[in-house]
C-alpha atoms as a PDB file:
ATOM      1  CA  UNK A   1      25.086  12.834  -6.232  1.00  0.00           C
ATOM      2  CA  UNK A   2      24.183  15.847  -8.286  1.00  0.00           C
ATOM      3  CA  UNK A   3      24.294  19.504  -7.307  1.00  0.00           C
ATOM      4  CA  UNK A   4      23.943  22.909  -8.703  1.00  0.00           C
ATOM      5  CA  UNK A   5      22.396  26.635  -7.425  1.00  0.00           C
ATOM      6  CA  UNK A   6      18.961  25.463  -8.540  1.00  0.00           C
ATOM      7  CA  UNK A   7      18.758  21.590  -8.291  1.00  0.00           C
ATOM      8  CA  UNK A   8      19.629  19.180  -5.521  1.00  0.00           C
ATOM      9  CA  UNK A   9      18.991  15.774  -6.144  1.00  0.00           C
ATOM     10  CA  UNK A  10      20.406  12.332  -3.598  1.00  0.00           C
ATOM     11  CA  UNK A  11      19.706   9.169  -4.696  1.00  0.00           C
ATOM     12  CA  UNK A  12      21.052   5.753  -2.801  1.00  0.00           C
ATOM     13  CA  UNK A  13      23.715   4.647  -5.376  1.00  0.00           C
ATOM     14  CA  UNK A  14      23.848   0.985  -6.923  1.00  0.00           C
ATOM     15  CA  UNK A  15      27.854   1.009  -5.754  1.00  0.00           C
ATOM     16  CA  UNK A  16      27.057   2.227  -2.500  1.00  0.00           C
ATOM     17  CA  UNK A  17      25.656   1.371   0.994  1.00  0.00           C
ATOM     18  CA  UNK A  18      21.819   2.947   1.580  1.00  0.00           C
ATOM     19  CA  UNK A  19      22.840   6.675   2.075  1.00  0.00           C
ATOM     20  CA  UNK A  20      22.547   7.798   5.285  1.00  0.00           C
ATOM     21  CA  UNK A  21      20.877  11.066   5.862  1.00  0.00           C
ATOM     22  CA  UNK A  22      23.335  12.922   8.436  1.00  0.00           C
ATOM     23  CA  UNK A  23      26.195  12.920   6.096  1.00  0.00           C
ATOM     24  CA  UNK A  24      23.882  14.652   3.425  1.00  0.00           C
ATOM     25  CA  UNK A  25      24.529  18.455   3.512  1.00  0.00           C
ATOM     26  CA  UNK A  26      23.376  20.943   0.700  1.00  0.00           C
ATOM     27  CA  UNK A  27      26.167  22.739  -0.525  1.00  0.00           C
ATOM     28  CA  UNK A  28      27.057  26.760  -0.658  1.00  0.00           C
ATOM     29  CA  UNK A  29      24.266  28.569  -2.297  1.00  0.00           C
ATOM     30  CA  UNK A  30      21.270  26.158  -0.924  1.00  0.00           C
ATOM     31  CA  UNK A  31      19.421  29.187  -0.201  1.00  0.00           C
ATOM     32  CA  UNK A  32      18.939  29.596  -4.415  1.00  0.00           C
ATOM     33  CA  UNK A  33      17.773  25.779  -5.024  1.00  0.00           C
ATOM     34  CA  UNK A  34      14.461  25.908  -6.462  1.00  0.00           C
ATOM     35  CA  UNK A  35      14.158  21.785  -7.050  1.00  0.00           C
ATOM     36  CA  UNK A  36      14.720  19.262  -4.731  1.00  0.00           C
ATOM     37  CA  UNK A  37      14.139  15.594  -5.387  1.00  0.00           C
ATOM     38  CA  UNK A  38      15.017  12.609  -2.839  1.00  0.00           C
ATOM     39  CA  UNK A  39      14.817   9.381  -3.758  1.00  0.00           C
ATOM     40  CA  UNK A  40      15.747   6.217  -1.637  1.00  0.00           C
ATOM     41  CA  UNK A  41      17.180   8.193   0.900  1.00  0.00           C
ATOM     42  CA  UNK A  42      16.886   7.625   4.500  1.00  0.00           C
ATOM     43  CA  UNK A  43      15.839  11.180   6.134  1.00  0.00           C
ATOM     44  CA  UNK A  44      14.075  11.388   8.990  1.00  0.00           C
ATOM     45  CA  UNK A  45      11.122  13.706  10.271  1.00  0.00           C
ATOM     46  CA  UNK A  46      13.399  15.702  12.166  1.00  0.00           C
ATOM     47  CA  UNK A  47      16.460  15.775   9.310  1.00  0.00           C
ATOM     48  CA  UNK A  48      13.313  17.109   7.063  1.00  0.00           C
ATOM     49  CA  UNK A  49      12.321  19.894   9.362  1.00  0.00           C
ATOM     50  CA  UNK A  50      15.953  21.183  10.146  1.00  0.00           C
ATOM     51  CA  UNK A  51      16.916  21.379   6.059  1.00  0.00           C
ATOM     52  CA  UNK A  52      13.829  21.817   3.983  1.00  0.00           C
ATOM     53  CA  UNK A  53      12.538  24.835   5.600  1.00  0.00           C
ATOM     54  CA  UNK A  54      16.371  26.663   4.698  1.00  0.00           C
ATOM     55  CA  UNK A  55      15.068  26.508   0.565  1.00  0.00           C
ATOM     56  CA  UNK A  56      13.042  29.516   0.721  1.00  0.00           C
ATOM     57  CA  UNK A  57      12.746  29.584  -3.000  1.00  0.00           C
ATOM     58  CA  UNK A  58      12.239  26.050  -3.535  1.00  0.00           C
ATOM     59  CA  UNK A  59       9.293  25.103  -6.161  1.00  0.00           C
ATOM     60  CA  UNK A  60       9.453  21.377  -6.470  1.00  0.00           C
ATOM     61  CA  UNK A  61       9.840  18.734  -4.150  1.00  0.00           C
ATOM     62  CA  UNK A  62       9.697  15.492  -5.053  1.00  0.00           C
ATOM     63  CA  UNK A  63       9.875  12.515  -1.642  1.00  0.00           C
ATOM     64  CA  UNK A  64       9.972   9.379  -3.429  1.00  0.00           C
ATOM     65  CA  UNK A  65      10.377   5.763  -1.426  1.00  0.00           C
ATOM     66  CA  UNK A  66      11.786   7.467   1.671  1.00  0.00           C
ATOM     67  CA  UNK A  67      10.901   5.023   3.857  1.00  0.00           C
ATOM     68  CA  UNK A  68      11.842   6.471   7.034  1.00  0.00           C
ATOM     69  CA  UNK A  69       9.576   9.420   7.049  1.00  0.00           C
ATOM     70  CA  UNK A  70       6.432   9.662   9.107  1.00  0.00           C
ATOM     71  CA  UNK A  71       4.896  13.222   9.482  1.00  0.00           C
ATOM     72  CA  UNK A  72       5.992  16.013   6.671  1.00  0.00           C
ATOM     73  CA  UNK A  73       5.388  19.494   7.213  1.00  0.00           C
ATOM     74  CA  UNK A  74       6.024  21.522   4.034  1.00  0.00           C
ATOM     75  CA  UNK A  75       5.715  25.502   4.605  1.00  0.00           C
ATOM     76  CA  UNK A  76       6.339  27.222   1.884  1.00  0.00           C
ATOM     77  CA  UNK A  77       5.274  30.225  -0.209  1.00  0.00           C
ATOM     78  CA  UNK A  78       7.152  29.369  -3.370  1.00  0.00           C
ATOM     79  CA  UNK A  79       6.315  25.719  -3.967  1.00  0.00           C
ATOM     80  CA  UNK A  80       4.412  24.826  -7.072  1.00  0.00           C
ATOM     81  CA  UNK A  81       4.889  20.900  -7.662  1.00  0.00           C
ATOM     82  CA  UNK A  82       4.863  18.072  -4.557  1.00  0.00           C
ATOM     83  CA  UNK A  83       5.220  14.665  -5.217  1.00  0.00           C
ATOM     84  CA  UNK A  84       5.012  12.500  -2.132  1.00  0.00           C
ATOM     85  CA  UNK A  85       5.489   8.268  -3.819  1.00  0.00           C
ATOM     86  CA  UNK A  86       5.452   5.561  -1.978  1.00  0.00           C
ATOM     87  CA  UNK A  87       6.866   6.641   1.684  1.00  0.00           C
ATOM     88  CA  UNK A  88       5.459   3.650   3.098  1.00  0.00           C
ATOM     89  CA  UNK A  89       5.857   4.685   6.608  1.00  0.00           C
ATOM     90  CA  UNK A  90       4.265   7.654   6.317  1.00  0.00           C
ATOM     91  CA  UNK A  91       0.953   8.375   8.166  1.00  0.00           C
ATOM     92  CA  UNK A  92       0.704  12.321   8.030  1.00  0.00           C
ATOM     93  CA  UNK A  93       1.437  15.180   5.280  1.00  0.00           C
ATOM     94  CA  UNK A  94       0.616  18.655   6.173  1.00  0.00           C
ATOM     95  CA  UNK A  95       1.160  21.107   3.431  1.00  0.00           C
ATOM     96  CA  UNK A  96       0.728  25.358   3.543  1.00  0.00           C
ATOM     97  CA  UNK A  97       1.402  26.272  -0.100  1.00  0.00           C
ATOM     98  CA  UNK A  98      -0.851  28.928  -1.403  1.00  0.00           C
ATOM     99  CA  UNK A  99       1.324  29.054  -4.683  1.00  0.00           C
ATOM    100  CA  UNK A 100       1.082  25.043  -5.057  1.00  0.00           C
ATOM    101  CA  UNK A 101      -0.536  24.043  -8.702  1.00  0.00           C
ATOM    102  CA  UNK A 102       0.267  20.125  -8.642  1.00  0.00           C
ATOM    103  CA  UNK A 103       0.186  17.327  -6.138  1.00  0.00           C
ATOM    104  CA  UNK A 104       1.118  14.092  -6.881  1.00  0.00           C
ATOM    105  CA  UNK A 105       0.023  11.273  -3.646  1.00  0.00           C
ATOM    106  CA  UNK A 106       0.964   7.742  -3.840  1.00  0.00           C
ATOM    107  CA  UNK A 107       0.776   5.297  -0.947  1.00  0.00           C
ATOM    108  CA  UNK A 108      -1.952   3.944   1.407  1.00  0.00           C
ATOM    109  CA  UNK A 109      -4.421   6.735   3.022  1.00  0.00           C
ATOM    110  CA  UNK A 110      -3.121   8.850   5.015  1.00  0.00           C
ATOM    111  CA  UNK A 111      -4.013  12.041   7.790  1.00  0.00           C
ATOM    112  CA  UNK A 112      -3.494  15.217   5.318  1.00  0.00           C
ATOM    113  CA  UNK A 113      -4.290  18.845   5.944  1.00  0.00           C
ATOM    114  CA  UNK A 114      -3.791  21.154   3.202  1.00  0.00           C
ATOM    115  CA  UNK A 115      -3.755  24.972   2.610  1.00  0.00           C
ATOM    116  CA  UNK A 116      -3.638  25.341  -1.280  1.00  0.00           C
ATOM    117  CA  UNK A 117      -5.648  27.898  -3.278  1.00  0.00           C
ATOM    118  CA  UNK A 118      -3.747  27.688  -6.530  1.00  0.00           C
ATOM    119  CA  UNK A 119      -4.318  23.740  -6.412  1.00  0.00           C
ATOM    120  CA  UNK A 120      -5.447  22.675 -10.180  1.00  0.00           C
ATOM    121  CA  UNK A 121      -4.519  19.547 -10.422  1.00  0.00           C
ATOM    122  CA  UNK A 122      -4.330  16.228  -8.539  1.00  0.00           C
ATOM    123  CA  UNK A 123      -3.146  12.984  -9.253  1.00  0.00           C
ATOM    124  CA  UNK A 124      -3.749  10.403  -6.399  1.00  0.00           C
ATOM    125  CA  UNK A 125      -2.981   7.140  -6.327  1.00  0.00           C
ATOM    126  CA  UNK A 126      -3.731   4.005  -3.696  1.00  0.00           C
ATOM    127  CA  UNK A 127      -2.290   0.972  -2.724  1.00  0.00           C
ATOM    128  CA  UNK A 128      -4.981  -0.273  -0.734  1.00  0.00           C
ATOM    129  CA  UNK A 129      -3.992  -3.188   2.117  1.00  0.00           C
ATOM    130  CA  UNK A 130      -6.808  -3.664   4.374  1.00  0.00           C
ATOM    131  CA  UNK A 131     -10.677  -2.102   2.745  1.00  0.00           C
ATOM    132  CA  UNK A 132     -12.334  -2.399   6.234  1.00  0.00           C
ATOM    133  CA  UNK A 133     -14.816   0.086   7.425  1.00  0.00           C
ATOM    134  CA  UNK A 134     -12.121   2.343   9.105  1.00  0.00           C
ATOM    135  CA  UNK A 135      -9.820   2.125   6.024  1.00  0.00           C
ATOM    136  CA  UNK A 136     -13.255   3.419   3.797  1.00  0.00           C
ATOM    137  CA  UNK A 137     -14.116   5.972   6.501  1.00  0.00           C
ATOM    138  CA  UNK A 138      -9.761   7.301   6.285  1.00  0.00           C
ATOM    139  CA  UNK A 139     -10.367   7.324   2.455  1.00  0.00           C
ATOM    140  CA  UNK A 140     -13.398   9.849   2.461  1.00  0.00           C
ATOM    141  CA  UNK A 141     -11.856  12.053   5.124  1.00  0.00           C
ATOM    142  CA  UNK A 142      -8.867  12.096   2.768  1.00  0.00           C
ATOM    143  CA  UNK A 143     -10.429  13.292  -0.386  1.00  0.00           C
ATOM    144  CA  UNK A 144     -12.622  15.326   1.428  1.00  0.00           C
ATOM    145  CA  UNK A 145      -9.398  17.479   2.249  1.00  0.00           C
ATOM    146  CA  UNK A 146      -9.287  17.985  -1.732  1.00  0.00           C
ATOM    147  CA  UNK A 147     -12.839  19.589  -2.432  1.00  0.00           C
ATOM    148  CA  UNK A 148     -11.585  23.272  -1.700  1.00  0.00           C
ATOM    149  CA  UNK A 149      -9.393  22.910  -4.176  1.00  0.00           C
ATOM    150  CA  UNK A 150      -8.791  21.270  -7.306  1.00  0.00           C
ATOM    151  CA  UNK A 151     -11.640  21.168  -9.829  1.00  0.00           C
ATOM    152  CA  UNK A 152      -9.528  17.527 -11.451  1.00  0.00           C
ATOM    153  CA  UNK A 153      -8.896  14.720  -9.423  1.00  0.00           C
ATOM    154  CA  UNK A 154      -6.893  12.169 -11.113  1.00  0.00           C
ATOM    155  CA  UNK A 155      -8.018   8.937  -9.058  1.00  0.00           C
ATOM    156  CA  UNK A 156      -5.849   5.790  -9.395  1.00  0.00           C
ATOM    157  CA  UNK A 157      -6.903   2.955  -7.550  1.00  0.00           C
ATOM    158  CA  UNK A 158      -6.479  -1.084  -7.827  1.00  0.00           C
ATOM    159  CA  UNK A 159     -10.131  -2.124  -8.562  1.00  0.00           C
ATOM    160  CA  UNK A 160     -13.425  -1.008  -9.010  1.00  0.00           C
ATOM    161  CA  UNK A 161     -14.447  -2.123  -5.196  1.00  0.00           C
ATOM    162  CA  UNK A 162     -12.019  -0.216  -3.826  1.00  0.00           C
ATOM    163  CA  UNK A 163     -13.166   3.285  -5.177  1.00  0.00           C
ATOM    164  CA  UNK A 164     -16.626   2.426  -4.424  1.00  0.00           C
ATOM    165  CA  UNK A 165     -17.653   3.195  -0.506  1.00  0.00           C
ATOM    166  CA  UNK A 166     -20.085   0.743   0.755  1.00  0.00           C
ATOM    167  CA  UNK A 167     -24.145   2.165   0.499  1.00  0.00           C
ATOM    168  CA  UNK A 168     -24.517   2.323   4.655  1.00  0.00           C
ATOM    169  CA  UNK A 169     -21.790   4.804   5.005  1.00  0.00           C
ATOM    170  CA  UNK A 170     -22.901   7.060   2.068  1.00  0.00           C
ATOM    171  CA  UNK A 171     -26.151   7.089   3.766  1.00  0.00           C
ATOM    172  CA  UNK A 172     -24.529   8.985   7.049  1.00  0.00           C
ATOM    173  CA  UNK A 173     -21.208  10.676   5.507  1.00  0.00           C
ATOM    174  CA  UNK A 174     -20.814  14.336   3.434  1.00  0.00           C
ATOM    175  CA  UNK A 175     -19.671  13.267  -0.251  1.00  0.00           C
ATOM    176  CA  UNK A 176     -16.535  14.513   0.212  1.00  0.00           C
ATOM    177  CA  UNK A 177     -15.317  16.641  -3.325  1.00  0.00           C
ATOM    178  CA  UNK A 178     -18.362  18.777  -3.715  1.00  0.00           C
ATOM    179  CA  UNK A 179     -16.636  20.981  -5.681  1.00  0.00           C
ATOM    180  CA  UNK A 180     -14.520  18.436  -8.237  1.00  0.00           C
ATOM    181  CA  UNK A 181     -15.692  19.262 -11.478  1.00  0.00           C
ATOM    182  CA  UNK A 182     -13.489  16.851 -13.721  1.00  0.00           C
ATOM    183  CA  UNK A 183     -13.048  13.665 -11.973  1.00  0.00           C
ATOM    184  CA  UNK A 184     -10.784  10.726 -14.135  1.00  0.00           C
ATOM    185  CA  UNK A 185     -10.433   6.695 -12.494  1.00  0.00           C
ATOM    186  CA  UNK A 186      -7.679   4.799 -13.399  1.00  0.00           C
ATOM    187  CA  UNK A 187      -8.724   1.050 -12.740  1.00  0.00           C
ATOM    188  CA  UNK A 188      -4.799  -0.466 -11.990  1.00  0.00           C
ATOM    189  CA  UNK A 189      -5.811  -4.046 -11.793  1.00  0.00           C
ATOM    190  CA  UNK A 190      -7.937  -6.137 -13.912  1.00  0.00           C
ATOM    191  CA  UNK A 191     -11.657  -5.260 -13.022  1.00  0.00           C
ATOM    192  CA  UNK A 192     -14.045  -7.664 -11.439  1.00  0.00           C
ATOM    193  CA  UNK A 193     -17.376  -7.788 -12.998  1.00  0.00           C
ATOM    194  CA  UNK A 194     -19.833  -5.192 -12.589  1.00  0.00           C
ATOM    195  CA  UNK A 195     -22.065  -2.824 -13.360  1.00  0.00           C
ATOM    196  CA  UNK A 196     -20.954   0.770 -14.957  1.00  0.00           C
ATOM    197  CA  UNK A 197     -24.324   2.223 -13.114  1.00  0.00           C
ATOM    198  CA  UNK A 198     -23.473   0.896 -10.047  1.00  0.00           C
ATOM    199  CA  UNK A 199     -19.728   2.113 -10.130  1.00  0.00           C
ATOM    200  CA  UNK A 200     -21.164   5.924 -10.853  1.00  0.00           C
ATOM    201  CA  UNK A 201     -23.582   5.445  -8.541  1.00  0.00           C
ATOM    202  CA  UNK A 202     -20.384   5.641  -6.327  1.00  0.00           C
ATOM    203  CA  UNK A 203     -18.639   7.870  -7.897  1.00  0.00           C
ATOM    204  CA  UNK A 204     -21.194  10.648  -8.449  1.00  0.00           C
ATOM    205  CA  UNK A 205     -21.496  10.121  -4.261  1.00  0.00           C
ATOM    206  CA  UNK A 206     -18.078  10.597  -4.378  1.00  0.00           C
ATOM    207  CA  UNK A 207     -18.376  14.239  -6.599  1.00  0.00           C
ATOM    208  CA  UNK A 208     -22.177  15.065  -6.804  1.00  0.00           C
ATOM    209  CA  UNK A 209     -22.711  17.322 -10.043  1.00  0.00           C
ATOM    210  CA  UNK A 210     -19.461  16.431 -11.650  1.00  0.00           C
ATOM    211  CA  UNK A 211     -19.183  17.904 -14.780  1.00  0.00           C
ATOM    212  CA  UNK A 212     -17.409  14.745 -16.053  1.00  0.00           C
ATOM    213  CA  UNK A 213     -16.024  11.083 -15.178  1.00  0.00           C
ATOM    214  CA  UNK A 214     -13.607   9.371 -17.212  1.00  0.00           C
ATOM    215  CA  UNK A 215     -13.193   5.177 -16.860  1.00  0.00           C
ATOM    216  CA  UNK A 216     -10.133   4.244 -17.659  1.00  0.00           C
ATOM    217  CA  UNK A 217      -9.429   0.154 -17.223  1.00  0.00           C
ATOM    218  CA  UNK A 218      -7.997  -2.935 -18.972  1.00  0.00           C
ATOM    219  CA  UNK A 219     -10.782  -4.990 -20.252  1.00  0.00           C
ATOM    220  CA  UNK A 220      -9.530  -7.332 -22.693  1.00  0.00           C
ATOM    221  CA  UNK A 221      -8.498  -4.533 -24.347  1.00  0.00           C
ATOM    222  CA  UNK A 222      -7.689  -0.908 -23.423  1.00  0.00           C
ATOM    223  CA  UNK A 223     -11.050   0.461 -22.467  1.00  0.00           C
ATOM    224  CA  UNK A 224     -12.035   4.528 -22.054  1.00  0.00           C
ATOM    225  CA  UNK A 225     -15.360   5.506 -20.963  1.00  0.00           C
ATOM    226  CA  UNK A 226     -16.151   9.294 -20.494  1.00  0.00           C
ATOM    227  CA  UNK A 227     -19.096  10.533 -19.321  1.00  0.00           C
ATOM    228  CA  UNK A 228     -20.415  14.442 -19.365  1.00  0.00           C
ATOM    229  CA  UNK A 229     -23.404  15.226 -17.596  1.00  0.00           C
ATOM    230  CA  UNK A 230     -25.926  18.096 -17.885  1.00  0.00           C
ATOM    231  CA  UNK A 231     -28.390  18.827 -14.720  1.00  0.00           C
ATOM    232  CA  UNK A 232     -31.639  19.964 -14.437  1.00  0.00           C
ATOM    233  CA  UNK A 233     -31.870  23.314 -12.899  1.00  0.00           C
ATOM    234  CA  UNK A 234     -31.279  23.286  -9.077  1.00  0.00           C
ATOM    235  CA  UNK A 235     -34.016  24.860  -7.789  1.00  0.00           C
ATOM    236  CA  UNK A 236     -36.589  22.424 -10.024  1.00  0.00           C
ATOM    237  CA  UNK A 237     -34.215  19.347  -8.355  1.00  0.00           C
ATOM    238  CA  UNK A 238     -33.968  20.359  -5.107  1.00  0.00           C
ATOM    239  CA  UNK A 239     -38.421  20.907  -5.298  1.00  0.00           C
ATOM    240  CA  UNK A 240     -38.690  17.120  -6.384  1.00  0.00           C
ATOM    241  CA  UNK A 241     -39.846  15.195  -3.542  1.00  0.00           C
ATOM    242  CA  UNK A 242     -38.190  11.711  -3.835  1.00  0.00           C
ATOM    243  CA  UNK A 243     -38.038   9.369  -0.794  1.00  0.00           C
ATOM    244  CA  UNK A 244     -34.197   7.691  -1.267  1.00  0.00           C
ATOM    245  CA  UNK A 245     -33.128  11.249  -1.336  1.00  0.00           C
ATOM    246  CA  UNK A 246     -34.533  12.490   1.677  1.00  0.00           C
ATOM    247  CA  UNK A 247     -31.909  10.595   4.110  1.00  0.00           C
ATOM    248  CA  UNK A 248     -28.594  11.100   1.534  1.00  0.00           C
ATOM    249  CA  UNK A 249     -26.456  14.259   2.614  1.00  0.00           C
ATOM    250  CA  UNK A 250     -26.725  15.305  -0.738  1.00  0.00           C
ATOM    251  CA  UNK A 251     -29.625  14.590  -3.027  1.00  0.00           C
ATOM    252  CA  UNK A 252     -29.418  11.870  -5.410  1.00  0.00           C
ATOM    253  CA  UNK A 253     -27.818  11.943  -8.865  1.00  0.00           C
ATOM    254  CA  UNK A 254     -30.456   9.662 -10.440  1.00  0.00           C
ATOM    255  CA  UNK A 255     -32.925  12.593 -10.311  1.00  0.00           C
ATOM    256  CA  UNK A 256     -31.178  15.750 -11.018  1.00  0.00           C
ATOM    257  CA  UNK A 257     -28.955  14.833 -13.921  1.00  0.00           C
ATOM    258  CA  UNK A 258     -31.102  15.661 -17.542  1.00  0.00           C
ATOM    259  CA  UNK A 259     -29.005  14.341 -20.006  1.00  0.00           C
ATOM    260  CA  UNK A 260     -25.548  11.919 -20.294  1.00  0.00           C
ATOM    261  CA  UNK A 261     -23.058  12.353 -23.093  1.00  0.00           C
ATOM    262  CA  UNK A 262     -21.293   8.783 -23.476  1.00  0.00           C
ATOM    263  CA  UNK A 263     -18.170   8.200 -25.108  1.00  0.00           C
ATOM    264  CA  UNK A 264     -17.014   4.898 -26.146  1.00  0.00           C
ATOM    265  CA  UNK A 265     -15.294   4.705 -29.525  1.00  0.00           C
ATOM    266  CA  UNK A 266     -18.427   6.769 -30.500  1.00  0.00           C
ATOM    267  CA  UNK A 267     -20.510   9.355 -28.839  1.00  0.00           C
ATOM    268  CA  UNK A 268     -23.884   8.762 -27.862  1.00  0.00           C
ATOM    269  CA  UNK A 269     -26.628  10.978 -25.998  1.00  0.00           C
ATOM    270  CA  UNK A 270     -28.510   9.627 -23.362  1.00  0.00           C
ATOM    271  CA  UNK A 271     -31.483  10.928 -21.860  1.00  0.00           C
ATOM    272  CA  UNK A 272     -35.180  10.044 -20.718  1.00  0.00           C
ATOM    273  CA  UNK A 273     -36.485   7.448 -18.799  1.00  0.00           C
ATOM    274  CA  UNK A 274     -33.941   4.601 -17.513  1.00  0.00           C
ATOM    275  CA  UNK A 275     -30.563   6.537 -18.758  1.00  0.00           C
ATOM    276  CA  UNK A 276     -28.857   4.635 -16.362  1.00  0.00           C
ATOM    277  CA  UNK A 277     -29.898   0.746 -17.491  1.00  0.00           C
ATOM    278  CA  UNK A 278     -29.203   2.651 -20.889  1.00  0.00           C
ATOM    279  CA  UNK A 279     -25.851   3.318 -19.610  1.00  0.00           C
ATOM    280  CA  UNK A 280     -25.251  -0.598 -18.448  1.00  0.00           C
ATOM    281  CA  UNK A 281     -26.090  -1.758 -21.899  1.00  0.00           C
ATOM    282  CA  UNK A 282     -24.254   0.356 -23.598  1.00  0.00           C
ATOM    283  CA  UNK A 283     -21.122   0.031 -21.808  1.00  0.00           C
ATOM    284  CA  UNK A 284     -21.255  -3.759 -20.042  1.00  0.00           C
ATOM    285  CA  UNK A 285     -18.255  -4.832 -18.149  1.00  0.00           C
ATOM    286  CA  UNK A 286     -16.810  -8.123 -17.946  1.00  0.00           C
ATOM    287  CA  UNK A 287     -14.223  -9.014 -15.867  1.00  0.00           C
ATOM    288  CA  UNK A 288     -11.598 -12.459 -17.078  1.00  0.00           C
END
């Protein structure tokens, strides 16, 4: 165990039993830590609530694989950076950090609420168990909470199914990060055959009038798609009358994007009739 005036860190020792929370005290001068990270440790809700909230100055908190935790609070006017990885148990994170530039989720989905105006950046990242209908309908609610803030959404996720909600409930939900411009998948696992139209079909739902998507995946080989998008003006999309988009919560991407920039290994400009089948051929997917 490590301590100084500005960093605290406890981490469960490889010569030790699992440390136990209630002997863990910050020493003399906790008031001036500005870093906290706790790793493997075994704090509780309540042993988080009676110590965190004493760190007044404290900028970056990092909760990884503390298991025991179920509903954070964080409070605080000072905090820039929150990493919250892999607290299995936990079902609820409520953050108030108008000063808070990073967040870093990785677990299951989860019940957050979130004050953060200086949020620019945010990397998320799901272990999915169970993609039911409820689990799909948690998942939009959760990166709903995002679209006030961040303009990037880092999105890791285990396969290309996963990230993509199923067409009845984008036909009766709000696409939830209206206001993502920049929005980059990470495909963790080994992707299952499909179509590269049909997985921004889902994603555009997901962020309608992106600015950009990034692909990232293992293919055989390391594969990076990006895509940039230019839109027709809104007032000339929203006067098109076109039947599928009549019952979507948010007009349909097929008929207000212009023109798609496409890179792989080379840049290429798409635009015209059919961009999208343009898209498929150009950048075909084949699972092993």
């Amino acid at each position: 165990m490590k301590t100084s005036t500005n960093t605290y860190e406890a981490r469960r020792s490889m010569k030790t039993h699992h440390h136990e929370a209630r002997k863990w005290r910050p020493v003399r001068g906790r008031r001036r830590i500005r870093s906290l990270h706790l790793t493997s440790v075994s704090i509780t809700d309540e042993w988080f609530c009676s110590h965190v909230p004493k760190l007044p100055l404290l900028e970056d908190l990092r909760l990884i694989h503390c298991d025991k935790l179920k509903c954070v609070k964080i409070s605080s006017p000072y905090l820039r950076t929150l990493h919250c990885v892999q607290c299995d148990e936990l079902v609820e994170l409520k953050v108030d950090a108008p000063n808070l530039h990073y967040l870093l989720y990785s677990g299951d989905v989860i019940s957050l609420s979130l004050n953060a105006l200086s949020l620019s950046k945010v990397d998320v990242r799901l272990s999915c168990r169970d993609t039911d209908t409820q689990w799909y309908l948690k998942y939009v609610d959760f990166l709903a909470k995002l679209h006030r803030f961040s303009e990037v959404l880092n999105l890791h996720i285990s396969t290309n199914e996963d990230v993509m909600v199923p067409r009845e409930l984008r036909q009766i939900l709000p696409s939830p990060l209206s206001s993502v411009k920049h929005l980059n998948l990470r495909l963790l696992g080994e992707p299952i055959n499909f179509s590269v139209k049909k997985l921004l079909d889902g994603l555009l739902w997901i962020s309608p009038h992106t600015k950009s998507i990034s692909i990232d995946y293992h293919d055989f080989n390391k594969t990076y798609l990006k895509f940039e998008f230019s839109y027709k003006k809104q007032l000339n999309c929203k006067e098109e009358t076109i039947s599928c988009c009549k019952s979507l919560p948010v007009s349909c991407w097929q008929h207000c994007i212009e023109k798609v920039n496409v890179e792989k290994k080379e840049t290429h400009d798409l635009k015209g009739a059919n961009i999208f089948e343009k898209i498929d051929l150009l950048c075909s997917v084949r699972g092993s």
